[in-house]
N, C-alpha and C. Protein backbone atom coordinates (compact mmCIF):
# COMPACT_ATOMS: atom_id res chain seq x y z
N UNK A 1 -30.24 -73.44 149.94
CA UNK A 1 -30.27 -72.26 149.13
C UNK A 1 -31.38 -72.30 148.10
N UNK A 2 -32.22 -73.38 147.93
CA UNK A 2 -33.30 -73.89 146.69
C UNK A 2 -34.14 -72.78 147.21
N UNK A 3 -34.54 -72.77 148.36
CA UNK A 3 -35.69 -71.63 148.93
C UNK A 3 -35.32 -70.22 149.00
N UNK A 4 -34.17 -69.79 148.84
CA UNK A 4 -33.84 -68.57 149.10
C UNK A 4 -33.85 -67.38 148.49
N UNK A 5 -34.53 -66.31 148.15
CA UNK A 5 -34.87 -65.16 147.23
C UNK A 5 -33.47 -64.50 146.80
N UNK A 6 -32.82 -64.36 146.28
CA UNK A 6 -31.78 -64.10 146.21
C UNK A 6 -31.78 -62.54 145.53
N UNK A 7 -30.90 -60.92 145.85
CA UNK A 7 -30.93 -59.64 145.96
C UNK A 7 -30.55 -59.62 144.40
N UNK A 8 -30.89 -58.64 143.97
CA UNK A 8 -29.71 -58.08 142.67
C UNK A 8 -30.61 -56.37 142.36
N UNK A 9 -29.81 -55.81 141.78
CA UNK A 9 -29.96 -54.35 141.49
C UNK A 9 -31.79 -54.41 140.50
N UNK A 10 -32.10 -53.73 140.97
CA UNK A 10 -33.36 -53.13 140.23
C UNK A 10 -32.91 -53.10 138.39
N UNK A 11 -33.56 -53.35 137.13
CA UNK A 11 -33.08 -53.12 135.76
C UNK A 11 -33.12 -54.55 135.12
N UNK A 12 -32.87 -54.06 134.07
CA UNK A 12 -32.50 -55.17 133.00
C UNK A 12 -31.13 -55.81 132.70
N UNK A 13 -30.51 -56.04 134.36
CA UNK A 13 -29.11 -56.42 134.12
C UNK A 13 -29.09 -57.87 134.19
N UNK A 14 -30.03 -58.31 134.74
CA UNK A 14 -30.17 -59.84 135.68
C UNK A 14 -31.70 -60.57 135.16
N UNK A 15 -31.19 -62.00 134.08
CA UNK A 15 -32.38 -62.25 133.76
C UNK A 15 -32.00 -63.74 134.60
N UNK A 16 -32.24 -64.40 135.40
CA UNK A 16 -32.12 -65.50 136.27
C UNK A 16 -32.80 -66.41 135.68
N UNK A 17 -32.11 -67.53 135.73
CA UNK A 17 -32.57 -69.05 135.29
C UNK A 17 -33.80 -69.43 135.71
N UNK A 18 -34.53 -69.63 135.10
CA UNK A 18 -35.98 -70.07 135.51
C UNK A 18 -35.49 -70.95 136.40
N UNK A 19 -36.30 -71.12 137.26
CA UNK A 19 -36.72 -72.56 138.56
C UNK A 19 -36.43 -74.05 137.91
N UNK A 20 -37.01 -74.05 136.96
CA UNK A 20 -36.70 -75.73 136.28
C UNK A 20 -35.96 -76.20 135.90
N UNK A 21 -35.36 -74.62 135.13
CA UNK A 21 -33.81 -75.37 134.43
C UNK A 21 -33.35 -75.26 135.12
N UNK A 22 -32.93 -74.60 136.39
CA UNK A 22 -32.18 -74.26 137.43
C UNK A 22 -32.10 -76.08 137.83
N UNK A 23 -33.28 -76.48 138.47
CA UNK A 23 -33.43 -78.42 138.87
C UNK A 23 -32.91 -78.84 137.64
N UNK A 24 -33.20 -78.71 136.67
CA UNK A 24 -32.76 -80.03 135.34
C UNK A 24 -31.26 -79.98 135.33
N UNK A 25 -30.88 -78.60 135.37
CA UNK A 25 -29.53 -78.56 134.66
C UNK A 25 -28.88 -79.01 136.20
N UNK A 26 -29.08 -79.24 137.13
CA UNK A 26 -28.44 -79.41 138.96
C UNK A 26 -28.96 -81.34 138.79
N UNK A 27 -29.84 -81.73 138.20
CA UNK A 27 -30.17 -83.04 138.09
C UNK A 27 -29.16 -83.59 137.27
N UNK A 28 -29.11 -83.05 136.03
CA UNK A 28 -27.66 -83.54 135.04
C UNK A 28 -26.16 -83.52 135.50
N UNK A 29 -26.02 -82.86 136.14
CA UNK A 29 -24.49 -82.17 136.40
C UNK A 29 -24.53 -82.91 138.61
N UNK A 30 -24.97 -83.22 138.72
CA UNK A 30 -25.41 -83.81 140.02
C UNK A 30 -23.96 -84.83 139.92
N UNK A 31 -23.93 -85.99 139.25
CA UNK A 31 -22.42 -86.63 139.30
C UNK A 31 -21.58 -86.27 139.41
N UNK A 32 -21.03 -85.30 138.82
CA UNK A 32 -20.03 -84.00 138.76
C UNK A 32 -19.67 -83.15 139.35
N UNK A 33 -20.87 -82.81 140.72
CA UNK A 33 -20.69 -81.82 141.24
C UNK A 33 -19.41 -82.21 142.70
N UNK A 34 -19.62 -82.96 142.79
CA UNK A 34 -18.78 -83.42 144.45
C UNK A 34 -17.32 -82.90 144.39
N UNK A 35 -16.71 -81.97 144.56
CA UNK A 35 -15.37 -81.72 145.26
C UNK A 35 -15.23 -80.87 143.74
N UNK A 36 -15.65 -80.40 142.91
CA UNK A 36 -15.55 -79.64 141.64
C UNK A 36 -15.32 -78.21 141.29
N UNK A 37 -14.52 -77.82 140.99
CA UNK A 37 -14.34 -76.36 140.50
C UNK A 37 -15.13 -76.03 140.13
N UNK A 38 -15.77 -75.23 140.10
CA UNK A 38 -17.41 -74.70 139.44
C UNK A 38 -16.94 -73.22 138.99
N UNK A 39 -17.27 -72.80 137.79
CA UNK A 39 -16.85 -71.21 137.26
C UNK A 39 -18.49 -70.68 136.32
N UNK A 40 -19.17 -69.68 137.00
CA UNK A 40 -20.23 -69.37 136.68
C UNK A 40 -19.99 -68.20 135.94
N UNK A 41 -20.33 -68.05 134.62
CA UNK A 41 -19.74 -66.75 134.21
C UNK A 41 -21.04 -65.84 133.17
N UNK A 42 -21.05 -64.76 133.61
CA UNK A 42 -22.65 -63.99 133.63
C UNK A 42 -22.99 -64.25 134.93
N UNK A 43 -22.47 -64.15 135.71
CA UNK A 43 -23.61 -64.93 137.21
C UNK A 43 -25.03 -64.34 137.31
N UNK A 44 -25.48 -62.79 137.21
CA UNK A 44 -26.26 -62.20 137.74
C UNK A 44 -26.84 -62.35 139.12
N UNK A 45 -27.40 -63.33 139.78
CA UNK A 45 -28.03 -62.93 141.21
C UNK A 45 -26.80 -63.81 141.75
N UNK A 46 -26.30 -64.81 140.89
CA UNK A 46 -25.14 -65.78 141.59
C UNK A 46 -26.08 -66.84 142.38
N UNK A 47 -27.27 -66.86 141.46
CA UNK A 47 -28.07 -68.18 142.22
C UNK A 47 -27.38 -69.50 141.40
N UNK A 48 -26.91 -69.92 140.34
CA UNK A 48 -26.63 -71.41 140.04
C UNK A 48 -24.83 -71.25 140.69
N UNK A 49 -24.26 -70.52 140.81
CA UNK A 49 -22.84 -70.80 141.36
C UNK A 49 -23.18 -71.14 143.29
N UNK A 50 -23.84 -70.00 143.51
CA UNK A 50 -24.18 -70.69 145.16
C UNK A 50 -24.92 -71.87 145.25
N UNK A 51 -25.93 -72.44 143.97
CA UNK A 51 -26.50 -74.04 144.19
C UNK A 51 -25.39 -74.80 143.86
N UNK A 52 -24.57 -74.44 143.53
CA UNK A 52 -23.23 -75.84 142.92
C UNK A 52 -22.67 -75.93 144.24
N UNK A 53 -22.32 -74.54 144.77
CA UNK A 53 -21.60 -74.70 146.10
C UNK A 53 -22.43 -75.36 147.09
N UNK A 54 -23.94 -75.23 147.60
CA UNK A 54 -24.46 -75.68 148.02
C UNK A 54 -25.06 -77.41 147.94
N UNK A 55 -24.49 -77.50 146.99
CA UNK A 55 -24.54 -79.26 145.99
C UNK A 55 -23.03 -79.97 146.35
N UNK A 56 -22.14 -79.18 146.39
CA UNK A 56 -20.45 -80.13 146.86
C UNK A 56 -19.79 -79.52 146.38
N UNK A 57 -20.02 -78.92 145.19
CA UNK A 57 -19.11 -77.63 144.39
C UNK A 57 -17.72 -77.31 145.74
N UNK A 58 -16.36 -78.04 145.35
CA UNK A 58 -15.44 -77.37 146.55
C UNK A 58 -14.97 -76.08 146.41
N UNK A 59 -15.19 -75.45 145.09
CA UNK A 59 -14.90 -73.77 144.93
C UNK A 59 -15.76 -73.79 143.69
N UNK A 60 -16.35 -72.11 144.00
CA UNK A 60 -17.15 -71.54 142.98
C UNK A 60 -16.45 -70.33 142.64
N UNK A 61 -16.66 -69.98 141.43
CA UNK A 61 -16.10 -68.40 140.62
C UNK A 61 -17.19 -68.04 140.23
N UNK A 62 -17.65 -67.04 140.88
CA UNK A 62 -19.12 -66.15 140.51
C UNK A 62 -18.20 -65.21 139.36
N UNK A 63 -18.62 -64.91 137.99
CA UNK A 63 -18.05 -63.56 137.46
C UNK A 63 -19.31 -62.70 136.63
N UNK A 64 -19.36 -61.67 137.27
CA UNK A 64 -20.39 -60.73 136.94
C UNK A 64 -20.13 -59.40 136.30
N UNK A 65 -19.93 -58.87 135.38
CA UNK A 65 -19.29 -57.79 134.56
C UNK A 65 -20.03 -56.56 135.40
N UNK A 66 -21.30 -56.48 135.73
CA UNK A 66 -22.12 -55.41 136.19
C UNK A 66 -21.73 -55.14 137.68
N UNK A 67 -20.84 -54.06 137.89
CA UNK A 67 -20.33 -54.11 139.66
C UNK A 67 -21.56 -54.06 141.21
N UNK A 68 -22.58 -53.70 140.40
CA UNK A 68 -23.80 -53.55 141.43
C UNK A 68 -24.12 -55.19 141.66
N UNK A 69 -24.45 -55.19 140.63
CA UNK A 69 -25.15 -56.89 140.82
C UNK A 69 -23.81 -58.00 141.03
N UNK A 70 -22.79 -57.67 141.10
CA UNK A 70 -21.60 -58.67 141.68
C UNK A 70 -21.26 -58.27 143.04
N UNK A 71 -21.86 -56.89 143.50
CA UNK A 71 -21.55 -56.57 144.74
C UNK A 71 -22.76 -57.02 145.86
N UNK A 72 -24.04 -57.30 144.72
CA UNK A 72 -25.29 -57.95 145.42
C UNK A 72 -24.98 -59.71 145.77
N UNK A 73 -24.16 -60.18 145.09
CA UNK A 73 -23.76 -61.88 144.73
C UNK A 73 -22.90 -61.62 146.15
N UNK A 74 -22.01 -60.76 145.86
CA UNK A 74 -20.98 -60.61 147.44
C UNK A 74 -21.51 -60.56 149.12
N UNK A 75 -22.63 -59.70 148.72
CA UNK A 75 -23.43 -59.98 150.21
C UNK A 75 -24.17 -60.86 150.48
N UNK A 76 -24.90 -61.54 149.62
CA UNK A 76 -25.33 -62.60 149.44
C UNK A 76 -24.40 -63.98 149.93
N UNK A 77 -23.13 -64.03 149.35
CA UNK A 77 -22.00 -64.87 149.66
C UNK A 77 -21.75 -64.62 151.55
N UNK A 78 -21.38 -63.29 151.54
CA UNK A 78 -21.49 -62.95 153.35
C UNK A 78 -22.76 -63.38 154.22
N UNK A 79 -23.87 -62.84 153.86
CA UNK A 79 -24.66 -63.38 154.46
C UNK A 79 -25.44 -64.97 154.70
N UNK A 80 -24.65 -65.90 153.85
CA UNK A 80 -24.67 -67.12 153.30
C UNK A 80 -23.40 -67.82 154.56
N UNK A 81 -22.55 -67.31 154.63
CA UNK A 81 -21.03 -67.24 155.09
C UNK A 81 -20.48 -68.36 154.68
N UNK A 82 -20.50 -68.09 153.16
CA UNK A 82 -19.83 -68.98 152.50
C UNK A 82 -18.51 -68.48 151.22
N UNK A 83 -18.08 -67.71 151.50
CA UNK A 83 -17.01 -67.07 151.43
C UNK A 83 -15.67 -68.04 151.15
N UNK A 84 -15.64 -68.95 151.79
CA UNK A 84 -14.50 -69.79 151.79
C UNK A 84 -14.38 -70.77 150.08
N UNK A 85 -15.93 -70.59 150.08
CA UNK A 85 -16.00 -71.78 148.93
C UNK A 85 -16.67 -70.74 147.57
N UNK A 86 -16.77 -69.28 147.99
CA UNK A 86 -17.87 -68.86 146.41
C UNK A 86 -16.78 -67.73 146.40
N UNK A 87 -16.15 -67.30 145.53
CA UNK A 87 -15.96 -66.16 145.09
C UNK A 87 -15.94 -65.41 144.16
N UNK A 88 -16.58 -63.76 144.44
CA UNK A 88 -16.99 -63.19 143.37
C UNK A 88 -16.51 -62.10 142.44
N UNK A 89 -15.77 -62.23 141.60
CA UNK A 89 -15.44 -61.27 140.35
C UNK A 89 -15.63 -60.41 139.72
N UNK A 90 -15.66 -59.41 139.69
CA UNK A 90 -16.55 -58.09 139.34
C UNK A 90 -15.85 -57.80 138.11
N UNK A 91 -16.17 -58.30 136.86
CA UNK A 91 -15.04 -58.20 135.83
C UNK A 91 -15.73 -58.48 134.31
N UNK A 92 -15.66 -58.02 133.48
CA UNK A 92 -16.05 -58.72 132.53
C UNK A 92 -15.37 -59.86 131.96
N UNK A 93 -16.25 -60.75 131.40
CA UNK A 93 -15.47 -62.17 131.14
C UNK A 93 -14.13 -62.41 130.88
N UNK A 94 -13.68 -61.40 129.78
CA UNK A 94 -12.51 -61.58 128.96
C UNK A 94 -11.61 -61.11 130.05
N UNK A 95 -11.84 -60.26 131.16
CA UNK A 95 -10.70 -59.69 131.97
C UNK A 95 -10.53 -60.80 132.88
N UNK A 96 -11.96 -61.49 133.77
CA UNK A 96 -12.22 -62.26 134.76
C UNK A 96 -11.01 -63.47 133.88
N UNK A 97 -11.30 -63.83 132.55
CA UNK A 97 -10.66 -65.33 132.54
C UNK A 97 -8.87 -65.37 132.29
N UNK A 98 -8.51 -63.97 131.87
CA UNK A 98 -7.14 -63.90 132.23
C UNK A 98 -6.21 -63.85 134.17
N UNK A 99 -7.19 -63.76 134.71
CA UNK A 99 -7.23 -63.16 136.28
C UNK A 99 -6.57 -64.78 136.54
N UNK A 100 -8.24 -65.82 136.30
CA UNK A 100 -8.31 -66.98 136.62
C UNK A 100 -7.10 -68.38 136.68
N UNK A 101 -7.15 -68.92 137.83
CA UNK A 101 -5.87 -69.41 137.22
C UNK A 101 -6.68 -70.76 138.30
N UNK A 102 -5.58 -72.12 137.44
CA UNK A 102 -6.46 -73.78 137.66
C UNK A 102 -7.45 -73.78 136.35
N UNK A 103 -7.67 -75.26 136.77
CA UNK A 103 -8.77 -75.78 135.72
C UNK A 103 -9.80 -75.75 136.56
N UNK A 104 -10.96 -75.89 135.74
CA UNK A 104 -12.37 -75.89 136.39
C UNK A 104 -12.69 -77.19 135.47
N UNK A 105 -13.63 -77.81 136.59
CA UNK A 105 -14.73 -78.75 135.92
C UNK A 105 -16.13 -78.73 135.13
N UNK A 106 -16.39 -77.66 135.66
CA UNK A 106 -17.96 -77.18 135.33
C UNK A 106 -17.80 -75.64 134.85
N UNK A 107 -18.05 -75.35 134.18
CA UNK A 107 -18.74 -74.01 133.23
C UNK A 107 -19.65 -73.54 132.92
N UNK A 108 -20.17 -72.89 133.93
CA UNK A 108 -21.59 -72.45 133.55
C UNK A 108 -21.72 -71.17 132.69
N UNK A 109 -22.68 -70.84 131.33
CA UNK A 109 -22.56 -69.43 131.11
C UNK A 109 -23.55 -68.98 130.36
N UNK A 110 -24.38 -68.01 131.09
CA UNK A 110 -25.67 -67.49 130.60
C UNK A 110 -25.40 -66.16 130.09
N UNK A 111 -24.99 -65.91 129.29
CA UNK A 111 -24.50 -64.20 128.92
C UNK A 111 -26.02 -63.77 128.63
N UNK A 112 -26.18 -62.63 127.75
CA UNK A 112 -27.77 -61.95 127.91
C UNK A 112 -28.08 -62.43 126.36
N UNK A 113 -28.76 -63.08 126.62
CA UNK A 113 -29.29 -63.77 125.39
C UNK A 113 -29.79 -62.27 124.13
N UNK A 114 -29.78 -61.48 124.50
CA UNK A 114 -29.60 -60.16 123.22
C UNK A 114 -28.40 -60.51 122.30
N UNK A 115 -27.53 -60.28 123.41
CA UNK A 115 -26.30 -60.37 122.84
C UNK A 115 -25.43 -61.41 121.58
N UNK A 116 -24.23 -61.44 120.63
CA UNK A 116 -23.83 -62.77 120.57
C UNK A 116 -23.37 -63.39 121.08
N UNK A 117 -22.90 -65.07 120.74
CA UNK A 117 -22.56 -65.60 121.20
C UNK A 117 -21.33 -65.32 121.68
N UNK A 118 -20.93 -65.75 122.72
CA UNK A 118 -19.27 -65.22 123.00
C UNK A 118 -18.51 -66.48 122.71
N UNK A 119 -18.07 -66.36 121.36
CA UNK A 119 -16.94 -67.02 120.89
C UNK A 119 -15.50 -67.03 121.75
N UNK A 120 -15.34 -65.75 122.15
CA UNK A 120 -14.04 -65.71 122.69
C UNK A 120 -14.21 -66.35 123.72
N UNK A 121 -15.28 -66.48 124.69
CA UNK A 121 -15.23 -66.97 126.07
C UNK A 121 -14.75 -68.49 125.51
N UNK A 122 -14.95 -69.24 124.76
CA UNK A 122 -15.01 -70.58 124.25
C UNK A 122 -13.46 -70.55 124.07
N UNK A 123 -13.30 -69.89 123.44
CA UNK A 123 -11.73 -69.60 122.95
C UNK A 123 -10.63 -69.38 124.06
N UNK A 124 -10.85 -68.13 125.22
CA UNK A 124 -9.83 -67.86 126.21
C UNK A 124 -10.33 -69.10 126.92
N UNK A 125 -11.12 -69.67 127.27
CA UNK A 125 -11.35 -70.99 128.06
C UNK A 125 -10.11 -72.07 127.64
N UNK A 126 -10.27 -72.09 126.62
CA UNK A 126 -9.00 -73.13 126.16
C UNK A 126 -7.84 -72.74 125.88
N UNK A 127 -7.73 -71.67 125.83
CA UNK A 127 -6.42 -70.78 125.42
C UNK A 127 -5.13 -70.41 126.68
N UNK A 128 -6.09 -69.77 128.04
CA UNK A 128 -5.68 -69.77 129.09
C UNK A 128 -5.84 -71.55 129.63
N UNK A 129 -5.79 -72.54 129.01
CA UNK A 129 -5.95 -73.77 129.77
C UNK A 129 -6.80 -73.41 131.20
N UNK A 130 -7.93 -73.45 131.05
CA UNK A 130 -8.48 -73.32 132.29
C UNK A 130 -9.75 -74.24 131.91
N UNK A 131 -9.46 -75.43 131.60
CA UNK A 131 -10.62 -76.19 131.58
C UNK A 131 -9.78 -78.28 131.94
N UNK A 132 -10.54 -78.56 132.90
CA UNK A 132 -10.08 -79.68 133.07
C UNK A 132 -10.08 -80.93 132.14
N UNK A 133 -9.48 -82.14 131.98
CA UNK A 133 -9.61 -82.42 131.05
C UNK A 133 -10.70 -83.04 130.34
N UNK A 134 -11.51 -83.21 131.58
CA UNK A 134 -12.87 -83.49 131.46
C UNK A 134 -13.62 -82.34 131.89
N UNK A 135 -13.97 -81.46 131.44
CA UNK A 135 -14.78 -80.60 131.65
C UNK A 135 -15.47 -80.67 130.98
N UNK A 136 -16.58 -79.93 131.10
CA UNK A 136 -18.09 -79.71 130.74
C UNK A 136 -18.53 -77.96 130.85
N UNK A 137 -18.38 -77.85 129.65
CA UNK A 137 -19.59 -76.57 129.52
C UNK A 137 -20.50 -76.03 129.11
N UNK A 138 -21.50 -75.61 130.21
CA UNK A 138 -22.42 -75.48 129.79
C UNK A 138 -23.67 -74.16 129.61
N UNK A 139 -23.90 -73.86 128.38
CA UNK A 139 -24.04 -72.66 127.35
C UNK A 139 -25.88 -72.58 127.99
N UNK A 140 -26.24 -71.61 128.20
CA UNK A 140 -27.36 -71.17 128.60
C UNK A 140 -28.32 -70.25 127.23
N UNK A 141 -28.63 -70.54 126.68
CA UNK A 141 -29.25 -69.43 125.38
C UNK A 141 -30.75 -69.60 125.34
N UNK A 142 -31.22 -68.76 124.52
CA UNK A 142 -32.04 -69.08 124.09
C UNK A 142 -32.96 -69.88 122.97
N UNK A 143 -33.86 -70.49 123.89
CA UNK A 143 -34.01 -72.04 122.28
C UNK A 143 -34.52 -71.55 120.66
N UNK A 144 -34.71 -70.09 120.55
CA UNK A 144 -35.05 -69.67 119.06
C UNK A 144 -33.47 -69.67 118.78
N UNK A 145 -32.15 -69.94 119.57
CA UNK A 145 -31.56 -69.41 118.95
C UNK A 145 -30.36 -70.83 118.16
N UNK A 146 -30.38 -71.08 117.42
CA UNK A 146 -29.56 -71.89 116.56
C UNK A 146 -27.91 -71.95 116.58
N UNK A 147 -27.22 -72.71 117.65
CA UNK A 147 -26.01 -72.24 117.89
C UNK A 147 -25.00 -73.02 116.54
N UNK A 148 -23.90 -71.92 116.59
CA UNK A 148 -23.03 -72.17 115.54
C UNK A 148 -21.93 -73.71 115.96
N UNK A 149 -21.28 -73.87 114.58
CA UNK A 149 -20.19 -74.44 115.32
C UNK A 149 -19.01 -73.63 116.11
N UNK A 150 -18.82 -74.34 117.51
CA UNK A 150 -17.91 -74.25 118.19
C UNK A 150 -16.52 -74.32 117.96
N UNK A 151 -15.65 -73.84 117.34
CA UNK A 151 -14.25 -74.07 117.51
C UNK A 151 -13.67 -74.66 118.40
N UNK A 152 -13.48 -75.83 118.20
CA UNK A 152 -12.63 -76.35 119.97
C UNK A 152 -13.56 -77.59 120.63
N UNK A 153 -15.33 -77.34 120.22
CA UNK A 153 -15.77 -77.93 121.36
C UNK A 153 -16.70 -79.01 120.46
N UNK A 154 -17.50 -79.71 121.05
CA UNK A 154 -18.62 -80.72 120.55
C UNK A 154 -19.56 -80.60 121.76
N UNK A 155 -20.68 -80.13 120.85
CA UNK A 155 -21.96 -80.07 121.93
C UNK A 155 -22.36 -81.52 121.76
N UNK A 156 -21.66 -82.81 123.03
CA UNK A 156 -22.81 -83.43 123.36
C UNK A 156 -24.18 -83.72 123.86
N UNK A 157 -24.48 -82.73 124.24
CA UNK A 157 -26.17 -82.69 124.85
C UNK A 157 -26.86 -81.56 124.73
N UNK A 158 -27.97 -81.48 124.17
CA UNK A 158 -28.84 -80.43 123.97
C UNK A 158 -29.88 -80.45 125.33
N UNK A 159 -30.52 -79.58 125.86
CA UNK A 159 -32.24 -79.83 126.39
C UNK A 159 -32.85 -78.14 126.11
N UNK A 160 -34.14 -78.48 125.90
CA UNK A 160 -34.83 -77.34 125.47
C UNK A 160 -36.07 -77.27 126.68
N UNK A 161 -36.14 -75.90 127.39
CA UNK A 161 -37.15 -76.24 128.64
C UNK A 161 -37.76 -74.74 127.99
N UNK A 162 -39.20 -75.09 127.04
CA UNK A 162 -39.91 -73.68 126.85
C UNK A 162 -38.86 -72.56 125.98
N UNK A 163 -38.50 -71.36 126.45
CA UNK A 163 -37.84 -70.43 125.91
C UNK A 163 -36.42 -70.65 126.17
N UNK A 164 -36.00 -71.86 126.90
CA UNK A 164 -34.76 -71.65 127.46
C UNK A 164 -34.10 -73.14 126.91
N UNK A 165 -33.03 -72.81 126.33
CA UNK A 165 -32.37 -74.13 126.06
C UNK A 165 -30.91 -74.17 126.59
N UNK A 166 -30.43 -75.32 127.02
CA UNK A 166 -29.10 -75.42 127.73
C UNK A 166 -28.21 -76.27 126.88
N UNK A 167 -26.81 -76.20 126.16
CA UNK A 167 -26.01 -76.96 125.59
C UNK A 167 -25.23 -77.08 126.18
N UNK A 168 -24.76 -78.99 125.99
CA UNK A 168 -23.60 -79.04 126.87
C UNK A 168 -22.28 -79.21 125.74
N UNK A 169 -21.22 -78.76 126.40
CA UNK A 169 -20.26 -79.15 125.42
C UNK A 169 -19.17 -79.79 126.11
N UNK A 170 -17.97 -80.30 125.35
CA UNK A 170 -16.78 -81.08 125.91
C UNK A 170 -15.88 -80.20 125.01
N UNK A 171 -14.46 -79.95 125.64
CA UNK A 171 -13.34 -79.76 124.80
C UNK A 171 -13.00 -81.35 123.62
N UNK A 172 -12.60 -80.41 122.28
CA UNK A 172 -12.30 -81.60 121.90
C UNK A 172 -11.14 -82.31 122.28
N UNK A 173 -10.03 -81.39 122.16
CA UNK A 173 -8.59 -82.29 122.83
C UNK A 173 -8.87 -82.37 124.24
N UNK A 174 -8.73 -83.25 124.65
CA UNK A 174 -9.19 -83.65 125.64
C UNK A 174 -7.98 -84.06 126.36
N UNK A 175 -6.23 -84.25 125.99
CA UNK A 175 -5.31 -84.29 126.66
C UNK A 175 -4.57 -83.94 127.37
């Protein structure tokens, strides 16, 4: 799937992970990935939830608030015919993470860097228990942008690639 152009609606709905961080952040999370719940949330083209699946990821949660561009991730998933292991959500976050049910290992989430931070996503993540006890999530922003403290979480790992910076975080209770 590294080579593959992947569809989404014409507009300013879908700003896709550059190419590098796309490798850095798949180089870091590479231990992690084998047999792992993977929950991508912002997906837009649903290119880093189909590389997790395509990496060992044993289920992916594409969730895309915009119904065009989650219905582009869906054919994409069909024409992939990987259906069994990616599925896609047409929902906005806060609806998608009440839906959701299990823990996930991995958390991916690039919301539109205009926007703020989504506190609540941090919040219903732990609230609905939908995070394993080792989980990892990881915050997609932009590097002008100075993230707050987290309620709940500890960003162990920063990386900054150009305009794009990725934080990782851990739940703190971890029991």
């Amino acid at each position: 799937m590294r080579s593959r152009k992947m569809s989404s609606p014409k507009g300013e709905n879908v700003r896709p992970t550059p190419g590098r961080v796309k490798e850095a952040l798949f180089s870091i999370l590479s231990p992690r990935l084998e047999d792992a719940r993977f929950l991508d949330l912002f997906s837009g083209t649903g290119a880093i939830g189909l590389e997790a699946a395509s990496r060992g990821a044993s289920e992916v949660v594409c969730v895309e608030a915009h119904r065009e561009t989650a219905a582009a991730i869906s054919e994409t998933v069909d024409e992939l015919r990987v259906g069994k292991t990616v599925k896609v959500v047409a929902a906005p976050f806060e609806r998608a993470l009440y839906r959701l049910e299990g823990t996930f290992d991995i958390v991916f989430a690039d919301p539109p860097y205009a926007s703020e931070i989504p506190l609540k996503m941090f919040e219903l993540l732990r609230e609905r228990k939908l995070l394993d006890p080792e989980a990892v999530v990881v915050f997609e922003h932009s590097a002008r942008t100075i993230l707050p403290e987290i309620p709940g979480y500890r960003c162990t790992r920063e990386e900054v690639y150009g305009d794009v910076a990725l934080a990782f975080f851990d739940p703190v209770d971890r029991s």
